[in-house]
Protein backbone atom coordinates (compact mmCIF):
# COMPACT_ATOMS: atom_id res chain seq x y z
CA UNK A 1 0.00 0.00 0.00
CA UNK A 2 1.22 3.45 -1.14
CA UNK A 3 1.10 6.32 1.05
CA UNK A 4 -0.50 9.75 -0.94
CA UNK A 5 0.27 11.81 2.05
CA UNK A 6 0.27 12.44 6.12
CA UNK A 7 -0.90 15.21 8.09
CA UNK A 8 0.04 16.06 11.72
CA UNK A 9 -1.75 18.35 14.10
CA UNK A 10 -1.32 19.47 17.65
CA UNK A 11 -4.54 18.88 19.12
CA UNK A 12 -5.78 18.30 23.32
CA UNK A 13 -5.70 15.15 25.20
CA UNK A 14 -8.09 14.43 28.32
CA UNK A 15 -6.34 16.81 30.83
CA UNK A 16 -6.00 19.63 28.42
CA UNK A 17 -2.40 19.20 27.55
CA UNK A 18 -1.38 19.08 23.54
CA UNK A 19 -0.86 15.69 21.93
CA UNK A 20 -0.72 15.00 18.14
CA UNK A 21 -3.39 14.31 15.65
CA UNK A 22 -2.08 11.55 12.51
CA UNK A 23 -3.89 11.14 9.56
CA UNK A 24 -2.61 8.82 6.82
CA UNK A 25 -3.90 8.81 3.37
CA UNK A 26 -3.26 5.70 0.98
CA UNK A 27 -3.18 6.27 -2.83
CA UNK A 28 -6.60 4.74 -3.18
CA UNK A 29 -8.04 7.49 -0.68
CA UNK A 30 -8.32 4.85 1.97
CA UNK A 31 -7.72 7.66 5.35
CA UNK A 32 -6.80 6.63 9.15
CA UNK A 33 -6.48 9.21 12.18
CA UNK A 34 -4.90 8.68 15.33
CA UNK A 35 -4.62 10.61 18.42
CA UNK A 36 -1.97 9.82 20.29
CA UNK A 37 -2.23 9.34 23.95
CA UNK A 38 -0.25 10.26 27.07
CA UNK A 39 1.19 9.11 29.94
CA UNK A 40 1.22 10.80 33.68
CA UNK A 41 2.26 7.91 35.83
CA UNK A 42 5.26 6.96 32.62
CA UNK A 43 8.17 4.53 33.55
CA UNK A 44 11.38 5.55 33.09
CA UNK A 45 12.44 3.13 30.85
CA UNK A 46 9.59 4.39 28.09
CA UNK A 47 9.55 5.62 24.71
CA UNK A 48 10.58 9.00 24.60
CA UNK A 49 7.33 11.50 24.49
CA UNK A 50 8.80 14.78 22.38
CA UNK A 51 7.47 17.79 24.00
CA UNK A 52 9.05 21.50 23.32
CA UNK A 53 9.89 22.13 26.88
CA UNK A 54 9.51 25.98 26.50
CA UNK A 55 7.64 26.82 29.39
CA UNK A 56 5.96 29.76 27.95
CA UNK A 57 3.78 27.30 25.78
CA UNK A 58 1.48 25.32 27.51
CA UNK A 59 3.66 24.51 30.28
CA UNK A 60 6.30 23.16 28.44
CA UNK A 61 4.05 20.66 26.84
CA UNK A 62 3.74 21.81 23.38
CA UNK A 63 4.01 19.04 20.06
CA UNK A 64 4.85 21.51 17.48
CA UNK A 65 8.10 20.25 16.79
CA UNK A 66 6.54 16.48 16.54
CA UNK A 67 4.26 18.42 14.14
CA UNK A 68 7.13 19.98 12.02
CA UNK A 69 9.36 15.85 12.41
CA UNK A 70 6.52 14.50 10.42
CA UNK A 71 5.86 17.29 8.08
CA UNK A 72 9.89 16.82 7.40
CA UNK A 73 9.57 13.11 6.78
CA UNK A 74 6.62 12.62 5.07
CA UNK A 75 8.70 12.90 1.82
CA UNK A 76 10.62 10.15 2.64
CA UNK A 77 7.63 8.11 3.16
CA UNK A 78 4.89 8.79 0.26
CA UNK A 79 4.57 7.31 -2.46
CA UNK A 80 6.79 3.54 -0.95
CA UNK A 81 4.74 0.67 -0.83
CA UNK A 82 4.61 0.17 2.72
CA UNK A 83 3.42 -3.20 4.97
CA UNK A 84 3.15 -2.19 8.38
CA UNK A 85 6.30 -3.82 9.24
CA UNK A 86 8.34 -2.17 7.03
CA UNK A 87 6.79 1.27 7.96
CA UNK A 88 7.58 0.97 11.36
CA UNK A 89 11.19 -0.20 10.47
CA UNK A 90 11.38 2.90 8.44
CA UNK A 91 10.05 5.04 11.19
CA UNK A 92 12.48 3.67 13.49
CA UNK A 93 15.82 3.55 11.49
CA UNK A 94 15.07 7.41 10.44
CA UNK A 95 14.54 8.31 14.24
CA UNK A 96 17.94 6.03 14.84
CA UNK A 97 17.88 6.05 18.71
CA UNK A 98 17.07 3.39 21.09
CA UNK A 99 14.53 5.89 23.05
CA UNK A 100 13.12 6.89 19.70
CA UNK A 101 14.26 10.90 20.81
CA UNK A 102 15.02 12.35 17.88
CA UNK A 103 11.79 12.37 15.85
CA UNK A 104 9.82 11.00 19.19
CA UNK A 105 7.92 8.14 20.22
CA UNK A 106 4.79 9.69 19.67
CA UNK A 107 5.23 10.80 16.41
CA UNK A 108 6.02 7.46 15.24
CA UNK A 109 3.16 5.87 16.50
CA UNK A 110 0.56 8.86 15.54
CA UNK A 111 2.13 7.64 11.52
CA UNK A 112 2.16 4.12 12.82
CA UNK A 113 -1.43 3.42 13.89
CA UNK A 114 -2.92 5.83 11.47
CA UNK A 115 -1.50 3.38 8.60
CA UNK A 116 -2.94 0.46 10.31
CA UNK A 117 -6.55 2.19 10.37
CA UNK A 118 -6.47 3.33 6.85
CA UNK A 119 -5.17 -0.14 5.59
CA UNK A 120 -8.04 -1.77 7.31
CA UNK A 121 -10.19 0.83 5.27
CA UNK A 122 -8.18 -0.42 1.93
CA UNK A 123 -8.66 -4.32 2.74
CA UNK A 124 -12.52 -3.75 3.46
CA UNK A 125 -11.74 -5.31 6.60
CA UNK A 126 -12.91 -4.40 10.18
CA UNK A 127 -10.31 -2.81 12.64
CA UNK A 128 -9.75 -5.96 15.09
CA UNK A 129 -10.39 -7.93 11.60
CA UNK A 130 -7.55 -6.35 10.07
CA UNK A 131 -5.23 -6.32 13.36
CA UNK A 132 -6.14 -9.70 14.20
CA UNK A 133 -4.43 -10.74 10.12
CA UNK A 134 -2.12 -8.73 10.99
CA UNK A 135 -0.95 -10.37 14.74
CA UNK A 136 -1.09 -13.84 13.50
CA UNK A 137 0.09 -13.17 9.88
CA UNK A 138 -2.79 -14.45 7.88
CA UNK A 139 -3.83 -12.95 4.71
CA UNK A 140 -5.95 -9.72 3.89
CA UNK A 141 -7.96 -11.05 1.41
CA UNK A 142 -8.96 -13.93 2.75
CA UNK A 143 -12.41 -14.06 3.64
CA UNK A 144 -12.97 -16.53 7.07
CA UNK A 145 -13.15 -14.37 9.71
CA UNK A 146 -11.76 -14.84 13.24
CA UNK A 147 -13.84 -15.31 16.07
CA UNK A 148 -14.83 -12.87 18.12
CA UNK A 149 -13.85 -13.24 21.95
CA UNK A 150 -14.92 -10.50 24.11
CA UNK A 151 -11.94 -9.09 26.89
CA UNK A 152 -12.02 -9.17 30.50
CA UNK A 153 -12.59 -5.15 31.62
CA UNK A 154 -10.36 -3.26 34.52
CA UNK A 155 -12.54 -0.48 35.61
CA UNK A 156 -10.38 2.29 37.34
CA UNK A 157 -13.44 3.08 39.58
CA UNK A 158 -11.56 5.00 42.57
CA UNK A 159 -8.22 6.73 41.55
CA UNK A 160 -5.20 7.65 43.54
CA UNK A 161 -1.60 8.57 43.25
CA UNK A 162 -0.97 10.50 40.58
CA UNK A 163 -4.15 10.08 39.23
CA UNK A 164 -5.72 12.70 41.70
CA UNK A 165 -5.09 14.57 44.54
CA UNK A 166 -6.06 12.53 47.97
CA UNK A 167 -3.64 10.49 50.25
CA UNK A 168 -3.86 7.19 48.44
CA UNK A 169 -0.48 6.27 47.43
CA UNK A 170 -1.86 3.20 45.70
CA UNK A 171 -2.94 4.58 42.22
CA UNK A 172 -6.10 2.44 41.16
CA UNK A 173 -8.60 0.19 42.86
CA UNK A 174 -10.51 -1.62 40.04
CA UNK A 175 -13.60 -3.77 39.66
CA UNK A 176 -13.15 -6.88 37.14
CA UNK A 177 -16.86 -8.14 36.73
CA UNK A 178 -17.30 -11.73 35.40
CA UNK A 179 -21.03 -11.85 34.55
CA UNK A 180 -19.90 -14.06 31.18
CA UNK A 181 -20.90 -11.47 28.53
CA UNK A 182 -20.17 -8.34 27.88
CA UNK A 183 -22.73 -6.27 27.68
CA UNK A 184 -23.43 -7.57 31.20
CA UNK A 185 -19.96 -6.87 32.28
CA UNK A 186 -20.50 -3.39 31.14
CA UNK A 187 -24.42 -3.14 32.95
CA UNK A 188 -22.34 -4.47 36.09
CA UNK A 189 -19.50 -1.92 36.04
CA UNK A 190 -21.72 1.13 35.36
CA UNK A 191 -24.15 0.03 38.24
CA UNK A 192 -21.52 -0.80 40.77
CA UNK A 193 -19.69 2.70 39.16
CA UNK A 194 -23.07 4.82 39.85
CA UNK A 195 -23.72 2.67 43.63
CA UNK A 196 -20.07 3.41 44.52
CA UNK A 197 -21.00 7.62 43.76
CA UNK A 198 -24.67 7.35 45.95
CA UNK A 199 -22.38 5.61 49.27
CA UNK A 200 -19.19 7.91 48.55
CA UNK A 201 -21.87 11.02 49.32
CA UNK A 202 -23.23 9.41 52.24
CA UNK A 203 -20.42 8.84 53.81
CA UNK A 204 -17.91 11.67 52.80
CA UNK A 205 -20.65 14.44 50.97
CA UNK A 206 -21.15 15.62 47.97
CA UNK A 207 -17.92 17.58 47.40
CA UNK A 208 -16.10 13.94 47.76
CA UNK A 209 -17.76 12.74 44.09
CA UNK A 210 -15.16 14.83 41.84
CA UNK A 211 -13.10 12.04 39.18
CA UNK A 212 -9.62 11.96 38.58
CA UNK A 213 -8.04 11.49 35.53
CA UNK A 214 -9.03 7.63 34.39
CA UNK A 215 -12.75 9.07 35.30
CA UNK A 216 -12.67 6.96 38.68
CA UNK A 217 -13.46 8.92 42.25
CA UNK A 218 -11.38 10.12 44.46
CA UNK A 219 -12.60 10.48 47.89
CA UNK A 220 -10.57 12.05 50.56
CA UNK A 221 -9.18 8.65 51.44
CA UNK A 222 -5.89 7.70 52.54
CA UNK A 223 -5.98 3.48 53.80
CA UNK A 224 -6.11 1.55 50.83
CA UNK A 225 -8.73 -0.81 52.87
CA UNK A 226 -11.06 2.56 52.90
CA UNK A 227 -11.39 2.18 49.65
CA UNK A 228 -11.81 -1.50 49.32
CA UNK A 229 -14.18 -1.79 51.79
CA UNK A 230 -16.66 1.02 49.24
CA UNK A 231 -15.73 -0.84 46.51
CA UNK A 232 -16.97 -4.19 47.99
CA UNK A 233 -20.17 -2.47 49.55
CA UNK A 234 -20.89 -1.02 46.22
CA UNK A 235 -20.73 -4.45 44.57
CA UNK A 236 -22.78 -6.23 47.26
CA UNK A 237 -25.39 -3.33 47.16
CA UNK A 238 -25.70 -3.25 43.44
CA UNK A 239 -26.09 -7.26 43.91
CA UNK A 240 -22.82 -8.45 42.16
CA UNK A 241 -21.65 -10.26 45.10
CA UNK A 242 -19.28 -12.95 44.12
CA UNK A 243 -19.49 -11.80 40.30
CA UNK A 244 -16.89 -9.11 40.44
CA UNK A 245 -13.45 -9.48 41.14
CA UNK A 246 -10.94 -6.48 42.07
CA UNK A 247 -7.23 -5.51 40.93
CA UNK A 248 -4.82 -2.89 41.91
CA UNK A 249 -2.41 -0.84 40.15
CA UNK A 250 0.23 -0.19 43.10
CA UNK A 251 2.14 2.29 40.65
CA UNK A 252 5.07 1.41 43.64
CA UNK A 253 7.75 3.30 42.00
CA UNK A 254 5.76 6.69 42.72
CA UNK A 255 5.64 5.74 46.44
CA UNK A 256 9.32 4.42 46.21
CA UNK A 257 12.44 5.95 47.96
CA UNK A 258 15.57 4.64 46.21
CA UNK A 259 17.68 5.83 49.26
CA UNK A 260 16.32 4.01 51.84
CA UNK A 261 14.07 1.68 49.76
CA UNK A 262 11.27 1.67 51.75
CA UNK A 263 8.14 1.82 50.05
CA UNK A 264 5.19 4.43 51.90
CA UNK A 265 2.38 2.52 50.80
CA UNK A 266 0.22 4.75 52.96
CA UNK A 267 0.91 7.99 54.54
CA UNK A 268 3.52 7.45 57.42
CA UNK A 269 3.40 3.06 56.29
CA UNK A 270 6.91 2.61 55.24
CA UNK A 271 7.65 -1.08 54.22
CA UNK A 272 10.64 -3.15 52.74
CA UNK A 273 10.29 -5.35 49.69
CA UNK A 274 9.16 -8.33 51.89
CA UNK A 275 6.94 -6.52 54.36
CA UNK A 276 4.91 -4.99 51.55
CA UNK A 277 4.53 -8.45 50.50
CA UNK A 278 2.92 -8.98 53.15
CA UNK A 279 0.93 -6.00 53.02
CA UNK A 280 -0.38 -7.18 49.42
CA UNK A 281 -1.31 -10.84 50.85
CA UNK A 282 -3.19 -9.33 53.99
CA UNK A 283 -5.49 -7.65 51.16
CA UNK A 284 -5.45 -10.73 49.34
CA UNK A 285 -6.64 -12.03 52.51
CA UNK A 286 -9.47 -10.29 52.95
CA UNK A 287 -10.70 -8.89 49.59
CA UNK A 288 -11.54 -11.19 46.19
CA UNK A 289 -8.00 -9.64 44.57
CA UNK A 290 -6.79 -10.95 41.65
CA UNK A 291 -4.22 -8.83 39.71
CA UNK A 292 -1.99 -6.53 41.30
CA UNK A 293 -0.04 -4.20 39.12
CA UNK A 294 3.88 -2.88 39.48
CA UNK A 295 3.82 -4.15 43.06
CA UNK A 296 7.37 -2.94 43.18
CA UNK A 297 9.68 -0.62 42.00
CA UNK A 298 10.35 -0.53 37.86
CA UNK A 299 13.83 -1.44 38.98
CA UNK A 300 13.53 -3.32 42.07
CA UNK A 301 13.87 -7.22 40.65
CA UNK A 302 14.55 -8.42 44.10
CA UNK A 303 11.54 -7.22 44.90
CA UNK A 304 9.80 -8.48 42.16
CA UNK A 305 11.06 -11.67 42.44
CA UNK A 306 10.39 -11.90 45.71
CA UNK A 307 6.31 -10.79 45.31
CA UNK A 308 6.23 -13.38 42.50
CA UNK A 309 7.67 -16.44 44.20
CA UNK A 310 6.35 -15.74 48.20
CA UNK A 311 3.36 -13.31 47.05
CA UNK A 312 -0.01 -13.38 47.62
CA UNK A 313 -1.94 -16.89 47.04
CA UNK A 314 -5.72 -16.98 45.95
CA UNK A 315 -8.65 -19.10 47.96
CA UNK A 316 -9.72 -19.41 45.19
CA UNK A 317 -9.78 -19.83 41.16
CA UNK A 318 -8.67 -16.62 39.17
CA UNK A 319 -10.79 -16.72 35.86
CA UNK A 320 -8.11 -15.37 33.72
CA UNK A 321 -5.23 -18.17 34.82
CA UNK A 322 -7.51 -21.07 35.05
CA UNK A 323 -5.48 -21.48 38.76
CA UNK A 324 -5.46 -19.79 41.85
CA UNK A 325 -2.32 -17.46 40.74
CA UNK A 326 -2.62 -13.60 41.37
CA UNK A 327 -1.85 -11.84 37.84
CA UNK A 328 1.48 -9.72 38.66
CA UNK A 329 1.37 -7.06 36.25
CA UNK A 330 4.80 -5.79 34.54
CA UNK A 331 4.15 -2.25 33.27
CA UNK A 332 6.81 0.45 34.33
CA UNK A 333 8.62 -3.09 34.64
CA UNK A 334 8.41 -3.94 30.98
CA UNK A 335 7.29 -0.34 29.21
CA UNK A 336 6.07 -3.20 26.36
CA UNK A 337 9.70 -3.29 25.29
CA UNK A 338 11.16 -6.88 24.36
CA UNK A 339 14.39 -6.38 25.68
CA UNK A 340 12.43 -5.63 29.31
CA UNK A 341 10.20 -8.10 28.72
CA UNK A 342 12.65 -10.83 28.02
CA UNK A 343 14.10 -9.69 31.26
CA UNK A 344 11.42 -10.14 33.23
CA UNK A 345 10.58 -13.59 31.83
CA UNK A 346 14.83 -14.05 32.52
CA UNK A 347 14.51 -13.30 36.33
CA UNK A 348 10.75 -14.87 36.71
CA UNK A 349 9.51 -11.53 37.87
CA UNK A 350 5.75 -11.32 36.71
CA UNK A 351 3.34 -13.02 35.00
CA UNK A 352 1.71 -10.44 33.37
CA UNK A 353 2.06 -7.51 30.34
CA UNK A 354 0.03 -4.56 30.55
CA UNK A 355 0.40 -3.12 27.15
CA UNK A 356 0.58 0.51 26.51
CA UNK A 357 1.18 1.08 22.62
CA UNK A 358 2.56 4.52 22.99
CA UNK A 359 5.53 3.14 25.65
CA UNK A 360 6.79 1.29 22.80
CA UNK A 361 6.25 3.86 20.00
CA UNK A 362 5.12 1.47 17.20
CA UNK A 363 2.33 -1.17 16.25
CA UNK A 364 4.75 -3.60 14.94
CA UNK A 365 7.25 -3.47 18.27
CA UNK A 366 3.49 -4.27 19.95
CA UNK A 367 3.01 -7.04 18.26
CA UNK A 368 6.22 -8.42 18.94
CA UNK A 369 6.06 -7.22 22.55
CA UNK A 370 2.54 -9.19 22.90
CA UNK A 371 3.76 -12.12 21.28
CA UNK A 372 6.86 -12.97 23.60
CA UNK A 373 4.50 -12.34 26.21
CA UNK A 374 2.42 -15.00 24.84
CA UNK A 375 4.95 -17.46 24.03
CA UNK A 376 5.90 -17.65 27.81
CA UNK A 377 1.72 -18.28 28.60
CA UNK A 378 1.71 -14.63 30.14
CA UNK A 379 -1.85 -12.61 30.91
CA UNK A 380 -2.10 -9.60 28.46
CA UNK A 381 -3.57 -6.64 29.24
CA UNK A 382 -4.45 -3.44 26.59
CA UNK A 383 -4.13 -0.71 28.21
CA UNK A 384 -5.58 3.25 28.20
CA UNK A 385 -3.39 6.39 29.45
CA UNK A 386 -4.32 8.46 31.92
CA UNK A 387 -4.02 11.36 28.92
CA UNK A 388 -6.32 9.96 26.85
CA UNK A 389 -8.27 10.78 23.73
CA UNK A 390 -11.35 10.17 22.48
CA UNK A 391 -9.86 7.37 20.02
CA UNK A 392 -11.11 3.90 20.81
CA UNK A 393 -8.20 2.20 18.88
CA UNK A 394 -7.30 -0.10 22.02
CA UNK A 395 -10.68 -1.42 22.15
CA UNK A 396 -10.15 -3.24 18.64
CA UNK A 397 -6.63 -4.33 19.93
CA UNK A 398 -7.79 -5.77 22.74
CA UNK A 399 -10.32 -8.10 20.21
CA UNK A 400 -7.66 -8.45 17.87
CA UNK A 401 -5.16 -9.90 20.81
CA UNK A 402 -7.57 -11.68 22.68
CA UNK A 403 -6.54 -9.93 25.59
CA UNK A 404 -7.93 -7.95 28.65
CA UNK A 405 -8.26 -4.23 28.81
CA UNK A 406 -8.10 -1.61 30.99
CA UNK A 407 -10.03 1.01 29.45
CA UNK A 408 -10.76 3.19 32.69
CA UNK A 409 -14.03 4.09 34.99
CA UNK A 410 -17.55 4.51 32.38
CA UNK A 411 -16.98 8.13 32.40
CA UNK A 412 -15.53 11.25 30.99
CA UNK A 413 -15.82 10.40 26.74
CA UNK A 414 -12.37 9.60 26.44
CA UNK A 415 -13.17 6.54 28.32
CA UNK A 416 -16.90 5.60 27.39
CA UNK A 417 -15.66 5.99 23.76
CA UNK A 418 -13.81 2.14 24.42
CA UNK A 419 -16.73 1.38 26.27
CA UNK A 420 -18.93 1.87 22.97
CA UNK A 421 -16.52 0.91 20.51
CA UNK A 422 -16.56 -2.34 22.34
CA UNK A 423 -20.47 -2.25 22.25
CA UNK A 424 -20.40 -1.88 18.66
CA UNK A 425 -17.90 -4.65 17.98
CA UNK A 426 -20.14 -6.95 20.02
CA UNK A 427 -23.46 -6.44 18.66
């Protein structure tokens, strides 16, 4: 497929910072748009995100230089006959870094994705058709379709950390419902979501209902158990009781101190590796947990290890692992790069790949990411940014791959739009 030309456009993301706008246009008018989403809770070990940095411009978060990298190499790219491999090999060899810094992560993928949209358009193919060829290397043209196998959600339904502005160090407290379809899954997470607002105004008052960024509430709380305990009430009140399962995202490297590595899991709680271990399993304990994400440090592979092998065991059967194994979710860990991934797998240190396309800066390095995962029998998870747009992209991944997603709480439209997108692939 020939590329006719690319446009780039600063544009807003969720929080009202600039991210780019991609649209790709084939030679037989075929067009795909992305917007590229962002990061606030990023690993260091990520993709670099070009921003301006002059802090007269939006704070420093300006694209218009990732505007001007693509206007620069477009030349170099229209009229080729492109696959998506050898696009994104293109993209990266011209960039030339390992960090993709130069030209930027995000202006590779913007090109990237957009490609992938408007070559579904040019195969007559759905999107999670087209990505699903695409993943397992089958042919365009062919006309057997795959089946269709809906993805477990993670609903961000009370946020912390760096997703708002309470005490909770622990960054998300999600539901996981398991009704066996998905529009039910949906019904369940919007009721629980709604129940969850009705007992957070009883208890803490009106003023205590404000979202954070994933579109989850965030109460003045500061135990994680405070928040557990609504979270269960709001399942048992909406009459979901042993239908819904929960799963953190610790985000531990925000609560971190590389110092004295001690982790403050809650104000004034600081724990070692091993004691916040035990922290996890006490919750483990007493809650229906089954995933727990970046327990530990992005660095800290003694601690990881350590969670994996002495961690938290499950009463009962997780759904996802056929077994009663706790998902330990690599993100800042892995950044859905290979090399980190391969690491990970290396020094047994999770189980689990939460996959963030713009950490990688590609489609194709995605792929490959998801696959290794795979290979080793790993859990994969698609996963939103707290910076997101209203593209619903990762909900056809998610189909495509098979996999879970995390696609946020079912509000604010940068998150409902997955939410629908999935609605429409399903019915």
């Amino acid at each position: 497929m020939k590329i006719l030309d690319i446009k780039a456009l600063q544009i807003l993301d969720s929080r009202g910072n600039p991210t780019l706008q991609v649209d790709v246009m084939l030679e037989d008018g075929s067009k795909g748009t992305f917007q590229v989403p962002s990061g606030a809770s990023t690993g260091i070990h990520e993709a670099h995100e070009l921003r301006d940095e002059n802090k007269n411009i939006y704070h420093g978060k300006s694209v218009y230089q990732a505007v001007e990298n693509i206007n620069t190499i477009k030349d170099r790219l229209i009229g080729i006959n492109f696959t998506q491999k050898t696009l994104d090999k293109n993209l990266i060899e011209i960039d030339g870094t390992e960090n993709k810094s130069i030209i930027g992560a995000n202006s590779i993928l913007g090109i990237s994705v957009a490609f992938a949209k408007a070559s579904a358009k040019f195969y007559n193919l759905p999107l999670y058709e087209y990505l699903s060829r695409l993943i397992n290397e089958k042919s365009f043209t062919n006309k057997s379709m795959a089946e269709l196998v809906a993805p477990q959600l993670f609903a961000n339904i009370i946020n912390g950390g760096l997703h708002s502005g309470n005490k909770l160090n622990i960054q998300e407290f999600m539901i996981l419902p398991n009704l066996g379809d998905l529009e039910l899954n949906i019904k369940a997470t919007c009721e629980i979501y709604q129940t969850l607002k009705t007992l957070i105004e009883h208890d803490y008052g009106k003023s205590q209902t404000a979202v954070g960024d994933e579109g989850g509430f965030a109460p003045d709380l500061s135990k994680s158990t405070e928040s557990l305990d609504l979270i269960v009430k709001a399942i048992k009140k909406s009459n979901y009781e042993g239908q819904v399962y929960l799963a953190l995202d610790a985000a531990a490297s925000d609560f971190y101190d590389k110092e004295t590595k001690l982790y403050e899991v809650e104000v004034g709680l600081k724990l070692n590796y091993k004691e916040l271990t035990k922290y996890y399993s006490d919750l483990c304990e007493n809650y229906p947990l089954i995933s727990i994400e970046d327990a530990m440090d992005e660095d800290d592979f003694e601690g990881f290890a350590y969670f994996l092998k002495y961690g938290p065991k499950l009463k009962f059967k997780n759904h996802l692992t056929n077994n009663k194994t706790l998902l330990s979710v690599g993100d800042d860990l892995t950044v859905t790069n290979k090399q980190r991934i391969q690491m990970a797998i290396d020094k047994k240190l999770c189980n689990c790949l939460l996959l963030k396309i713009n950490q990688i800066g590609s489609l194709s390095e995605s792929i490959e990411s998801y696959k290794l995962a795979k290979s080793k029998n790993w859990q994969v998870i698609v996963s939103h940014r707290s910076g997101e747009t209203p593209d619903d992209f990762i909900s056809d991944l998610a189909v495509a791959m098979q996999s879970s997603i995390k696609l946020g709480a079912p509000a604010r439209g940068e998150r409902v739009a997955k939410y629908n997108r999935l609605l429409n692939i399903f019915n």
